[in-house]
Protein backbone atom coordinates (compact mmCIF):
# COMPACT_ATOMS: atom_id res chain seq x y z
CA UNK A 1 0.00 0.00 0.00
CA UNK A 2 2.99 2.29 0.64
CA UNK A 3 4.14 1.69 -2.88
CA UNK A 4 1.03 3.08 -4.74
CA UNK A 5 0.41 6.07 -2.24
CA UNK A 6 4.66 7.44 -3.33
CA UNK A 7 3.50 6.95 -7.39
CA UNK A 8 0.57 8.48 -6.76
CA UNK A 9 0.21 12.32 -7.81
CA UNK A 10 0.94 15.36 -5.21
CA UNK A 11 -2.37 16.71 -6.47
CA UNK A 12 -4.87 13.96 -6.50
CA UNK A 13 -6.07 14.64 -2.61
CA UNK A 14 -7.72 11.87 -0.83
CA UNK A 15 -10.75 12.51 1.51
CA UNK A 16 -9.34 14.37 4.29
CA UNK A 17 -6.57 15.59 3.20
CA UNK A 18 -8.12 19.08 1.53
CA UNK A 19 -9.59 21.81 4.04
CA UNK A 20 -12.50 24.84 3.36
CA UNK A 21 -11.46 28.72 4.53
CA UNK A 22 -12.13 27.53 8.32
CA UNK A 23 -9.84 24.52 8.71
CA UNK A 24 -12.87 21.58 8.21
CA UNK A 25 -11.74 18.67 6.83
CA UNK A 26 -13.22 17.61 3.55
CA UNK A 27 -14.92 14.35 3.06
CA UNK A 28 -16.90 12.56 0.11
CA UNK A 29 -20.47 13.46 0.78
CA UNK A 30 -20.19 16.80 1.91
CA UNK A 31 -22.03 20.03 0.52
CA UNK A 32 -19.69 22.49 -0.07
CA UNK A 33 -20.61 26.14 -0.66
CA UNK A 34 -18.07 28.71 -2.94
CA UNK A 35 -17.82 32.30 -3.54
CA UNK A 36 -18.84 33.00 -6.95
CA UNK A 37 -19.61 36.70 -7.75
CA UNK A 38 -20.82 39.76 -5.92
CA UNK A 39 -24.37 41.28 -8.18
CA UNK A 40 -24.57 44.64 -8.98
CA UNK A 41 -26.72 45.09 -5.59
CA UNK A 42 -24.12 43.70 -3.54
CA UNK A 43 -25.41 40.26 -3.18
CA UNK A 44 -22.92 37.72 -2.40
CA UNK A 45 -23.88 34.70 -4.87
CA UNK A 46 -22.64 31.35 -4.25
CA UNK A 47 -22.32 27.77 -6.04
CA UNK A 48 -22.94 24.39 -3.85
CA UNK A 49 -21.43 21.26 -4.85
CA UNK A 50 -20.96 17.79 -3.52
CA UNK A 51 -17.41 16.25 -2.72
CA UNK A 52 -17.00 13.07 -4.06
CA UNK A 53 -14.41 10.61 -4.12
CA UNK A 54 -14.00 8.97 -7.80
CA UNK A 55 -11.22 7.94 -9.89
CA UNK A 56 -9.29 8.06 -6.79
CA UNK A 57 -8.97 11.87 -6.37
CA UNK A 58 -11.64 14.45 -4.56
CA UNK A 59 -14.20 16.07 -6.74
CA UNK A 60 -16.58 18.91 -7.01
CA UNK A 61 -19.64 18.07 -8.47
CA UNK A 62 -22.23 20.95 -8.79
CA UNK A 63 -25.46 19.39 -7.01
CA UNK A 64 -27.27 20.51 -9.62
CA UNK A 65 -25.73 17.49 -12.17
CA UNK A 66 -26.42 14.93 -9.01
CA UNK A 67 -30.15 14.82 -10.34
CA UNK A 68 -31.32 11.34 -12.41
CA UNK A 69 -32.00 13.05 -15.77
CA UNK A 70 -28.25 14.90 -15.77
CA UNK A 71 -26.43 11.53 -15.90
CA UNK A 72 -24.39 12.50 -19.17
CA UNK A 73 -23.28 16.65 -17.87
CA UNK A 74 -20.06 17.24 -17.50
CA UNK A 75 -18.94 19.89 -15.19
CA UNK A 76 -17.20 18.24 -12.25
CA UNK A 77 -13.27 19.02 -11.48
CA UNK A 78 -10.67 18.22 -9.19
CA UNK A 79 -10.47 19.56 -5.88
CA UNK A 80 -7.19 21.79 -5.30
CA UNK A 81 -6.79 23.49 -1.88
CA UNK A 82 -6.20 27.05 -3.97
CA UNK A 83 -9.35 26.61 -4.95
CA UNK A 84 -11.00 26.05 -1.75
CA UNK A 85 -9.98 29.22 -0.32
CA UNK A 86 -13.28 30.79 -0.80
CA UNK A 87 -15.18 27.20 0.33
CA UNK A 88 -17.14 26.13 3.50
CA UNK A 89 -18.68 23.05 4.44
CA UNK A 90 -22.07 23.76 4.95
CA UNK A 91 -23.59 19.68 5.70
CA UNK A 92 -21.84 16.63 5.89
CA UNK A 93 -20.41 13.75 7.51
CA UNK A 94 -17.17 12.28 7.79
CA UNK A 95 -15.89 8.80 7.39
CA UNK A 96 -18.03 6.19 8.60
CA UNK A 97 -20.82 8.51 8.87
CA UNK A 98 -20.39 9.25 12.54
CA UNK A 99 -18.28 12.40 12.62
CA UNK A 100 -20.60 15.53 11.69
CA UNK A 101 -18.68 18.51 10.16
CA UNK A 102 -18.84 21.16 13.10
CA UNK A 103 -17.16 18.48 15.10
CA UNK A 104 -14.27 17.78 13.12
CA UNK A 105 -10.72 18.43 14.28
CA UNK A 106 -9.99 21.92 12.21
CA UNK A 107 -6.65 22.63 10.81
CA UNK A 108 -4.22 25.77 12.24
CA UNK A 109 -5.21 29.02 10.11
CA UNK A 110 -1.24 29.15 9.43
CA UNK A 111 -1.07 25.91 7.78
CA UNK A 112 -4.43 26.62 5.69
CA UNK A 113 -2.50 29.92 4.26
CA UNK A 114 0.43 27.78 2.99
């Protein structure tokens, strides 16, 4: 098992290993809410996706495309911790389903700026 985690990829992230903006661990399952633009009446507007774990790497999947009659839309990508600087984890559990995401053990803010 040691063997295939050294070949594998620095940037394929395995559940747990990627954190939002407040240090929460991110699992498969969990919804995930991003900074997308600011309207021209100051709205904050956001996107919500689901993490999942495919292909052995973390995903964002827009919850939208997680409905039966998108089956064929594209529009997932891989999760990078750059791009989770503007994330939260808004619902979710962690692995075996008993570990709910305000109870999760948060990372330092000086390792999240790294």
């Amino acid at each position: 098992m040691g063997e295939k985690r050294e070949n594998r990829k620095p940037w394929l992230k395995q559940p747990g290993e990627l954190h939002d903006m407040r240090g929460v661990p991110i699992y498969h399952g969990d919804l995930i809410k991003t900074y997308h633009f600011t309207d021209r009446r100051r709205g904050k507007r956001y996107l919500y996706h689901t993490a999942v774990y495919a292909q052995g790497c973390m995903r964002m999947v827009p919850t939208s495309h997680l409905e039966p009659t998108m089956v064929n839309s594209g529009g997932e990508c891989l999760m990078v911790q750059a791009s989770l600087a503007q994330s939260e984890v808004i619902h979710g559990y962690g692995p075996g389903r008993y570990l709910d995401y305000t109870e999760r053990p948060k990372v330092a803010a000086a390792l999240l700026s790294n």
